[in-house]
Protein backbone atom coordinates (compact mmCIF):
# COMPACT_ATOMS: atom_id res chain seq x y z
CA UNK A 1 -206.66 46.21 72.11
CA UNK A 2 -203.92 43.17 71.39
CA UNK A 3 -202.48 42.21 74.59
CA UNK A 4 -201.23 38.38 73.35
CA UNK A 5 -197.37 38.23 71.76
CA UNK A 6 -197.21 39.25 68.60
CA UNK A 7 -195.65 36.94 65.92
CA UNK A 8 -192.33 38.21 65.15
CA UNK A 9 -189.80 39.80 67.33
CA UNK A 10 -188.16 43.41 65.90
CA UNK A 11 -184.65 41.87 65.98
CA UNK A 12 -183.30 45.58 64.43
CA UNK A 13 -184.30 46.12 68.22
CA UNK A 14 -181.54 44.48 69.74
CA UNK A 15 -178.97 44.81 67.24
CA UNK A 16 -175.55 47.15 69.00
CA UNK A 17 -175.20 50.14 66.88
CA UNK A 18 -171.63 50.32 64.82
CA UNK A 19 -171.53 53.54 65.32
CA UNK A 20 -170.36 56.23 67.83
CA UNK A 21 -173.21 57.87 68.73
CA UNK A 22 -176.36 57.09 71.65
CA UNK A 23 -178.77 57.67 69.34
CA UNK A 24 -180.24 56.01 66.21
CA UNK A 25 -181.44 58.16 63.62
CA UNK A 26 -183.38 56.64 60.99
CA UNK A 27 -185.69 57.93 58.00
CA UNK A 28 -187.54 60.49 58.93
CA UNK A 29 -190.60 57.73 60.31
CA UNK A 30 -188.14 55.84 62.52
CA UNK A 31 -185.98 56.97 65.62
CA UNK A 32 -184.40 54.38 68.19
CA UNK A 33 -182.23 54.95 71.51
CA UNK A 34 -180.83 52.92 73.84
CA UNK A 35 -181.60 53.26 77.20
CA UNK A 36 -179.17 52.94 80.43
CA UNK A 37 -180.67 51.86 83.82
CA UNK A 38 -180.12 55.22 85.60
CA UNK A 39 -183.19 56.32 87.59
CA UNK A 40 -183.97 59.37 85.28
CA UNK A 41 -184.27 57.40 82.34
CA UNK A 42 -188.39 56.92 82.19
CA UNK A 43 -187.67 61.01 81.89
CA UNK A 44 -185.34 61.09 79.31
CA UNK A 45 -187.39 58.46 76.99
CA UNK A 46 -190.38 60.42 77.48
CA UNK A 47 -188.32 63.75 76.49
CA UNK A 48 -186.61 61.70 73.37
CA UNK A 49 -190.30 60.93 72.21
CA UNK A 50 -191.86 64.45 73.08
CA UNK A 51 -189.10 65.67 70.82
CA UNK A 52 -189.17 63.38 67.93
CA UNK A 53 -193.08 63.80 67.90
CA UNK A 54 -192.52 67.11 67.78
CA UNK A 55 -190.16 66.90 64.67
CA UNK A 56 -192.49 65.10 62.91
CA UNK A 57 -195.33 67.82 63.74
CA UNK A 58 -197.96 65.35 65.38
CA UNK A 59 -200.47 67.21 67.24
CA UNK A 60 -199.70 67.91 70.90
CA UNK A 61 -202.40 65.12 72.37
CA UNK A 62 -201.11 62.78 70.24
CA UNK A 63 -197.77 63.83 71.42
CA UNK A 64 -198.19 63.69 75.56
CA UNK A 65 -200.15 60.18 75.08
CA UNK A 66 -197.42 58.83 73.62
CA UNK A 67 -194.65 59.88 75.82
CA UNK A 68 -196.74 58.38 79.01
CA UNK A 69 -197.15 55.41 76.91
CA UNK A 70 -193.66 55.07 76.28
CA UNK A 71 -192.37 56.22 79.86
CA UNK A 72 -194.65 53.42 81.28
CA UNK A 73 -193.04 50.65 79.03
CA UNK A 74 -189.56 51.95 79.71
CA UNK A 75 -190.36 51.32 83.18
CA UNK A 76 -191.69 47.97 83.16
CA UNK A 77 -188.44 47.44 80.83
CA UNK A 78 -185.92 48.71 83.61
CA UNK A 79 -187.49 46.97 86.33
CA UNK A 80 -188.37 43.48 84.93
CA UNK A 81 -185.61 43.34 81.86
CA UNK A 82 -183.33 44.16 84.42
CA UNK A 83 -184.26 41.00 86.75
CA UNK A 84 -183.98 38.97 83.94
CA UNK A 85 -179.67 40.02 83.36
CA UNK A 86 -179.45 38.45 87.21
CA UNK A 87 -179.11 42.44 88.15
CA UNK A 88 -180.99 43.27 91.52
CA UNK A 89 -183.82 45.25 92.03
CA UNK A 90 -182.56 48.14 93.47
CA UNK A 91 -185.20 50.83 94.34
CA UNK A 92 -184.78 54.27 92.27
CA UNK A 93 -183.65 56.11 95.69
CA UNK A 94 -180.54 53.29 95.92
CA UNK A 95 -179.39 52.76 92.80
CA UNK A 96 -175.93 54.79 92.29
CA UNK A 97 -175.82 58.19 90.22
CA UNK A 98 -175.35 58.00 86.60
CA UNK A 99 -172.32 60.05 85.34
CA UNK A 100 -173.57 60.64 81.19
CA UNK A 101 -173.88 63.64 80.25
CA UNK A 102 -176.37 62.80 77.57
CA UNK A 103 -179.29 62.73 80.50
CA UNK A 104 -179.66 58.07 81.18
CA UNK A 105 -179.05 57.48 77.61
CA UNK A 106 -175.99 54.68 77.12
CA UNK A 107 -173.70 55.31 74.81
CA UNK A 108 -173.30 52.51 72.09
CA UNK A 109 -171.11 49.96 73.62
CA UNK A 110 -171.85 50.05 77.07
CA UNK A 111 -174.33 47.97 78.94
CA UNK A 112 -177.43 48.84 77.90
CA UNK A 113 -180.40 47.37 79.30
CA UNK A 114 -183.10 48.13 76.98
CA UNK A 115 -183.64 49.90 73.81
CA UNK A 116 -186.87 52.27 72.78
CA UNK A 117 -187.84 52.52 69.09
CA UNK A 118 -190.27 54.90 67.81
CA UNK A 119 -192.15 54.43 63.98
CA UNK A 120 -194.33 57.09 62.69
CA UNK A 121 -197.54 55.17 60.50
CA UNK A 122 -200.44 56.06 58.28
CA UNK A 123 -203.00 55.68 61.30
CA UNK A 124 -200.35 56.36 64.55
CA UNK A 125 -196.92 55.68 66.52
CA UNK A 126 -195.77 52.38 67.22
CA UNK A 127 -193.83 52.90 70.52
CA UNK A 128 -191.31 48.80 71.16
CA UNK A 129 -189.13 48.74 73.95
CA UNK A 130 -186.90 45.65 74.08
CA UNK A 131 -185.10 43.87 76.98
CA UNK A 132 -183.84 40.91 78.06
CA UNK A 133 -186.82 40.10 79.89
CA UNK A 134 -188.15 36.68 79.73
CA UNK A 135 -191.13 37.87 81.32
CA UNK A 136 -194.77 38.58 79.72
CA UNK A 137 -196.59 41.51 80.66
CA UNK A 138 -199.29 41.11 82.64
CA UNK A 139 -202.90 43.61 82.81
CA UNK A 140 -203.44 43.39 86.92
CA UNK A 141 -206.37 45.52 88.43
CA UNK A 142 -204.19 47.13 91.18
CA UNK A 143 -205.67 47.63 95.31
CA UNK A 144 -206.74 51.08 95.13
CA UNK A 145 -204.46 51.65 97.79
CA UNK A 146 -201.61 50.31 95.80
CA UNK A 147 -198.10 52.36 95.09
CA UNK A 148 -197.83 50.91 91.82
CA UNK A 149 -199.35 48.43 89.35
CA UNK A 150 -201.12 50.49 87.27
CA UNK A 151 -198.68 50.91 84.40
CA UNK A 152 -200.38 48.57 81.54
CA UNK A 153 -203.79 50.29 82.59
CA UNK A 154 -202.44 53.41 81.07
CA UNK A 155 -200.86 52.04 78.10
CA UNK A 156 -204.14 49.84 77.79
CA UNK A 157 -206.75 53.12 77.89
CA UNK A 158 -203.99 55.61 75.69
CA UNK A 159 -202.88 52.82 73.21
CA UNK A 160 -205.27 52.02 69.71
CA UNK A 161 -203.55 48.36 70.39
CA UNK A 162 -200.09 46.75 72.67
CA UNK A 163 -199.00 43.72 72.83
CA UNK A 164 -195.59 41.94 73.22
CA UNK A 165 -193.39 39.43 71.10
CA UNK A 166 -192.59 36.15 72.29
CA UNK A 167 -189.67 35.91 74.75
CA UNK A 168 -186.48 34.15 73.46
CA UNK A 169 -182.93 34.04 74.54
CA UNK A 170 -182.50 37.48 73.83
CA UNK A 171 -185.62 38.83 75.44
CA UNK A 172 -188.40 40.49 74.34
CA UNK A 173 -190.23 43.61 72.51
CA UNK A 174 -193.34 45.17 74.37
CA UNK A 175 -194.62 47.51 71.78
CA UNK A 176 -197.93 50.09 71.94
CA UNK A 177 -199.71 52.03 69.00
CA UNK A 178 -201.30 55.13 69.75
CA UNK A 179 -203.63 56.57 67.15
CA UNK A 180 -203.62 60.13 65.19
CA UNK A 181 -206.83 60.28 64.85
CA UNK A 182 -209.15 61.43 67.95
């Protein structure tokens, strides 16, 4: 398990698409999406990587690991990334209805507040969600009674290794592997 930054920061990442589209389609190892701040968009990410996995015909374990994985990094992304841009921290019940059709994703060009990429590897899936975030993560052991807090737990027991790239000016990348192989 990594949890210290990692060296280099996935600048592709952070980079606005030229094109038209939401979506990022790479090789066939490599899919990428930005991500608006609408409250159904932990969802949508983990349907975007339940889909892609399934494209690439990883086994179904493999599959619903990684979309929890993924859907817990989104959320730390929305609600601490989104701190960071000076926006407030609105509570999913308050924050105003998103009108896209495409289900929280942002279309390129429009204020997007984080980005989730997705690489297929030899030995697993490398889930990186960047934001503007200044922020490090940090591995709390929640009250049992506590509503929240236990977000990194899960990434920590599903993910092979996670860990996060230094913060900069533009943010940061919080990025999880989860293994293939049982």
């Amino acid at each position: 398990m990594t949890t210290h930054p990692a060296e280099t920061v996935h600048d592709a990442l952070r980079e606005e698409s030229h094109q038209d589209t939401w979506w990022l389609p790479g090789p066939d190892d490599f899919a990428a999406c930005a991500l608006s701040d609408s409250p159904r968009t932990a969802a949508e990410a983990r349907r975007f990587t339940q889909l892609t996995l399934e494209g690439w015909r990883m086994c179904p374990t493999v599959t619903e690991n990684t979309a929890l994985v993924v859907s817990e990094l989104v959320s730390n992304a929305l609600r601490y990334g989104a701190k960071a841009q000076g926006r407030e921290d609105r509570g999913d019940d308050e924050q105003a209805p998103h009108d896209d059709d495409r289900g929280g994703f942002t279309p390129a060009g429009s204020y997007c507040p984080a980005w989730l990429a997705l690489t297929r590897q030899d030995t697993g899936v490398l889930c990186a969600v960047s934001d503007a975030g200044t922020g490090t993560p940090v591995l709390i052991t929640p009250d049992p009674l506590a509503e929240s807090g236990r977000g990194l737990r899960i990434v920590d027991e599903l993910s092979e290794a996670w860990g996060w790239t230094q913060p900069d000016a533009s943010g940061k990348t919080v990025w999880a592997t989860v293994s293939t192989h049982g």
